[in-house]
Protein backbone atom coordinates (compact mmCIF):
# COMPACT_ATOMS: atom_id res chain seq x y z
CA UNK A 1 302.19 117.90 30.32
CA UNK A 2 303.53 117.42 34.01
CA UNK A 3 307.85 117.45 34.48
CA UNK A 4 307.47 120.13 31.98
CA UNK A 5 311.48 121.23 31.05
CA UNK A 6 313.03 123.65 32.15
CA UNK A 7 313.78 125.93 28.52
CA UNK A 8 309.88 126.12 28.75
CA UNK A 9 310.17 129.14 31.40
CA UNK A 10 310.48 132.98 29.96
CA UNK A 11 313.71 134.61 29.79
CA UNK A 12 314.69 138.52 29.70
CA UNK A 13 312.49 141.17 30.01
CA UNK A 14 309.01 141.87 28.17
CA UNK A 15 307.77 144.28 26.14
CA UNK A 16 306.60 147.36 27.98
CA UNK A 17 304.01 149.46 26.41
CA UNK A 18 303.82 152.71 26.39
CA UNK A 19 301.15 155.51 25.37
CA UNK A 20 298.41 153.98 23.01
CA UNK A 21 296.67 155.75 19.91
CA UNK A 22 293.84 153.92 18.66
CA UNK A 23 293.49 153.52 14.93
CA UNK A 24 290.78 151.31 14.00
CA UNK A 25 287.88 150.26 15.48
CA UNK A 26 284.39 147.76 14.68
CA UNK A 27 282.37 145.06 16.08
CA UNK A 28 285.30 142.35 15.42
CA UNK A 29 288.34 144.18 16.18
CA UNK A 30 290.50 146.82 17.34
CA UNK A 31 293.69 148.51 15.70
CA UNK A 32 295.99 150.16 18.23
CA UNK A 33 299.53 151.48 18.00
CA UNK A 34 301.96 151.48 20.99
CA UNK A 35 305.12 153.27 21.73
CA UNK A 36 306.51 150.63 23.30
CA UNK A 37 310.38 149.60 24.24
CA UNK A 38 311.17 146.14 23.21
CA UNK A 39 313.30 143.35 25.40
CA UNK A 40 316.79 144.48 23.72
CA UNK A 41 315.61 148.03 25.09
CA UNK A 42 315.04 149.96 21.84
CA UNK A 43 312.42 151.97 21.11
CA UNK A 44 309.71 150.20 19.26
CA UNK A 45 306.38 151.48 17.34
CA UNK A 46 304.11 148.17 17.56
CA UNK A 47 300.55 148.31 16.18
CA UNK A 48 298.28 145.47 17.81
CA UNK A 49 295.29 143.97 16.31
CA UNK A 50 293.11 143.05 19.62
CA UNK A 51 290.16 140.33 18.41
CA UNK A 52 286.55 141.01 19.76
CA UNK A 53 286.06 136.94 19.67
CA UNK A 54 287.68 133.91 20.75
CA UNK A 55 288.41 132.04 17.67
CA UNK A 56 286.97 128.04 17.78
CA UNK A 57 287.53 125.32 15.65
CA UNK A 58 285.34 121.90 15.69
CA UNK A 59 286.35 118.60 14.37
CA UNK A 60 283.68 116.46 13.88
CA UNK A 61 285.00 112.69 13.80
CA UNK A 62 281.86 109.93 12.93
CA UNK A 63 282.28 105.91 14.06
CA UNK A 64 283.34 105.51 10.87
CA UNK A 65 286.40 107.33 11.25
CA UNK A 66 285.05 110.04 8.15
CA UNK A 67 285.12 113.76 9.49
CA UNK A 68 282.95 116.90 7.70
CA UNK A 69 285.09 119.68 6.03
CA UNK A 70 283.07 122.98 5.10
CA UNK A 71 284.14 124.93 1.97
CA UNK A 72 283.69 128.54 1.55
CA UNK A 73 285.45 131.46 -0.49
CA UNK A 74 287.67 133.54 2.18
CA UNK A 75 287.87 137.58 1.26
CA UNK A 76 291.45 137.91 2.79
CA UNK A 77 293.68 135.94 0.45
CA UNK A 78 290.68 135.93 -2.45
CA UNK A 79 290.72 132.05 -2.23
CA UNK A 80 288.34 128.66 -1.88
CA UNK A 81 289.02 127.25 1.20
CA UNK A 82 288.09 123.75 2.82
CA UNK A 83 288.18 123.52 6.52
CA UNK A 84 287.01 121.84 9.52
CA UNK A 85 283.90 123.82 10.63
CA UNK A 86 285.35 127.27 12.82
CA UNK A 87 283.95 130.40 13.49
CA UNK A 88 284.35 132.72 16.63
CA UNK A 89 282.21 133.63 20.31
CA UNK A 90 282.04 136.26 22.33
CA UNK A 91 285.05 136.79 25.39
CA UNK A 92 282.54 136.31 28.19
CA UNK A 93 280.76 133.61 26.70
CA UNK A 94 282.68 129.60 27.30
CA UNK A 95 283.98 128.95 23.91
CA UNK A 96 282.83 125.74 24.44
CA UNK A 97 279.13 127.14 23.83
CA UNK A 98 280.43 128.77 20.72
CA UNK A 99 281.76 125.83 19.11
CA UNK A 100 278.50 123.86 19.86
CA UNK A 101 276.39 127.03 18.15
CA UNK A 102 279.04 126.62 15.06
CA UNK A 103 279.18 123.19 14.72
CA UNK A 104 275.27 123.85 14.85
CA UNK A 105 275.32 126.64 12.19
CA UNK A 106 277.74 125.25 9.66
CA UNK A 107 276.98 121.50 9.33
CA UNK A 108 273.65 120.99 11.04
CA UNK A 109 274.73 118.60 13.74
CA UNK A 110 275.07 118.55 17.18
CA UNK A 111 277.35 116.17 19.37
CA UNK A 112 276.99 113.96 22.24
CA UNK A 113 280.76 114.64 23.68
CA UNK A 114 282.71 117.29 23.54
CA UNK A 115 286.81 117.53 24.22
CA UNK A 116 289.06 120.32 24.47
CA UNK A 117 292.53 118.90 22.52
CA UNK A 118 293.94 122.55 21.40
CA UNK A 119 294.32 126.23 22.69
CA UNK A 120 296.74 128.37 20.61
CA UNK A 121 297.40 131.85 19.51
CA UNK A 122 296.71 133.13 16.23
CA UNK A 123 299.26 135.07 14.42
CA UNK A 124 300.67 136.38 18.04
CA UNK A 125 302.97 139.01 16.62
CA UNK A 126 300.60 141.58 15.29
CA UNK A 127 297.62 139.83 17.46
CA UNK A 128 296.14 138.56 20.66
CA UNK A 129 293.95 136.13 18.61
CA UNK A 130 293.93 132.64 20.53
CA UNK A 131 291.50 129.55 19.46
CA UNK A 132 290.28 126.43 20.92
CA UNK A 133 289.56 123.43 19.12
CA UNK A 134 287.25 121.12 20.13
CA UNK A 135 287.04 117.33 19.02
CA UNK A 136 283.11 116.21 18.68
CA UNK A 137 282.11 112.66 18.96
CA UNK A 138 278.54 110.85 18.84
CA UNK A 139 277.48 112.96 16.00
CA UNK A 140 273.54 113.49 15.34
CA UNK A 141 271.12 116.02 13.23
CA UNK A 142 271.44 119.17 15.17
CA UNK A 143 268.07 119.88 17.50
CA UNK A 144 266.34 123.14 16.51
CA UNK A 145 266.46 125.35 13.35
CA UNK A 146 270.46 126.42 13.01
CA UNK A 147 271.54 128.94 9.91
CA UNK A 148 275.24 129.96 8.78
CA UNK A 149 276.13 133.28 9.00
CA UNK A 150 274.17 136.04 6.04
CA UNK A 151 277.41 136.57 4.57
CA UNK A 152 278.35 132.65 4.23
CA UNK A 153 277.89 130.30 1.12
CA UNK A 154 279.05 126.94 2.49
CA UNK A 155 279.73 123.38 1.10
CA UNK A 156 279.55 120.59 2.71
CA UNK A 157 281.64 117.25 2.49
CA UNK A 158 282.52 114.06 4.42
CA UNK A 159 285.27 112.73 3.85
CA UNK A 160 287.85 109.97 5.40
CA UNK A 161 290.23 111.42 8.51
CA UNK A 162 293.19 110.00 6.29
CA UNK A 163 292.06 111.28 3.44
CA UNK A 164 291.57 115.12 4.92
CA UNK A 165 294.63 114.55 6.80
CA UNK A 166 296.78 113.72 3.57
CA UNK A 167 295.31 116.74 1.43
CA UNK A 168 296.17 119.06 4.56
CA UNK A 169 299.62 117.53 4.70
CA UNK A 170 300.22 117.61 0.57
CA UNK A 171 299.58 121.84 0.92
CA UNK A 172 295.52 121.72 -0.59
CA UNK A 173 294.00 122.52 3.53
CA UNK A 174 295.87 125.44 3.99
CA UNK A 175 293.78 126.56 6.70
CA UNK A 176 296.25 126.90 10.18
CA UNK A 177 293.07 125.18 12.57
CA UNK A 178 292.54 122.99 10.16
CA UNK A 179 295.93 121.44 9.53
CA UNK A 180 296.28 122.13 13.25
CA UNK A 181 293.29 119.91 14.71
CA UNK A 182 293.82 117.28 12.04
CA UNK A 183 297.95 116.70 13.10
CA UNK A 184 296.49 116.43 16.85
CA UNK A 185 293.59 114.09 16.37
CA UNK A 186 296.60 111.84 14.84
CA UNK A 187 298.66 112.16 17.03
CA UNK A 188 296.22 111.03 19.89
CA UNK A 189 295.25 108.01 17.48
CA UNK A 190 298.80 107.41 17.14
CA UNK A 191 299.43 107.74 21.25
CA UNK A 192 296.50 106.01 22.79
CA UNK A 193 294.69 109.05 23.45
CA UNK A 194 291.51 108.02 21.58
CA UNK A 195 288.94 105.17 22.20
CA UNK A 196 290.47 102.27 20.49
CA UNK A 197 287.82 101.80 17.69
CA UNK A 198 287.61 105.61 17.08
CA UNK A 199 291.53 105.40 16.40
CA UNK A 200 291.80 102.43 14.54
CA UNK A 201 289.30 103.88 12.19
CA UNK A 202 290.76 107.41 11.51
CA UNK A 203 293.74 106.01 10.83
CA UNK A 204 292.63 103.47 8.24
């Protein structure tokens, strides 16, 4: 966005951080608590959960403006879940290599053009989790052999844009990324910001 306004610039002071006592530690993430002094001043005890991964989400979008939502049972919240395929890559690697790998690894396709619409941050008061999302056009059986993850049971189904979008908007896509990517592909149907054909036909 150029001519950005001006209430977009930071005011007051940051956090500062002080002394740092790890707590938790694995391959995905890392626990640490901070004494740290807050902008007001006071005295603050923050615990930080630092991600191991960039998180990336993919949404696939075919000519004929269906898209492919993966299901899978999520261990956090003890629910089903149906979501655009996601998954995470390592820091040094270009998440754009991760989200072709996932896209790979959860649906079996692989895409002819690739477009960065999203980069936000995950939770970003107990976290430094950020994501990109990636829309992926020219859809077309994946090259090579490509496996989900040993710990992942996945559905598959393809579905109309408007009808994903409408479940996600009605509460049943509860899935941040998801709901996320689908309001933005909209949006740039809505704005101009998609090939004419691709738009008309996501947005029925």
């Amino acid at each position: 966005m150029s001519g950005k306004p001006g209430w977009l610039r930071s005011h007051g002071k940051p956090w500062a951080r002080g002394p740092a006592t790890p707590i938790f530690d694995n391959p995905w993430i890392a626990v640490t608590q901070y004494a740290a002094t807050a902008p007001t001043g006071s005295p603050a005890t923050y615990g930080l959960v630092s991600f191991k991964n960039y998180a990336v989400a993919i949404l696939p979008l075919f000519d004929d403006g269906t898209t492919l939502l993966v299901g899978q049972h999520r261990f956090p919240l003890g629910d089903y879940s149906w979501e655009i395929p996601e998954g995470g890559g390592p820091l040094d690697v270009d998440p754009l290599e991760s989200a072709r790998r996932e896209l790979a690894e959860e649906t079996g396709l692989q895409a002819a053009d690739w477009r960065e619409i999203l980069q936000v941050q995950l939770s970003n008061s107990v976290s430094d989790e950020r994501a990109f999302g990636y829309l992926a056009t020219g859809l077309s059986v994946a090259d090579g052999d490509h496996h989900a993850d040993d710990t992942e049971a996945l559905e598959k189904v393809r579905v109309p844009f408007r009808e994903a979008l409408d479940a996600a908007m009605a509460g049943d896509l509860k899935d941040v990324l998801t709901v996320a990517m689908l309001l933005k592909a909209s949006h740039m149907a809505r704005e101009g910001h998609l090939a004419p054909a691709l738009a008309r036909a996501i947005l029925g």
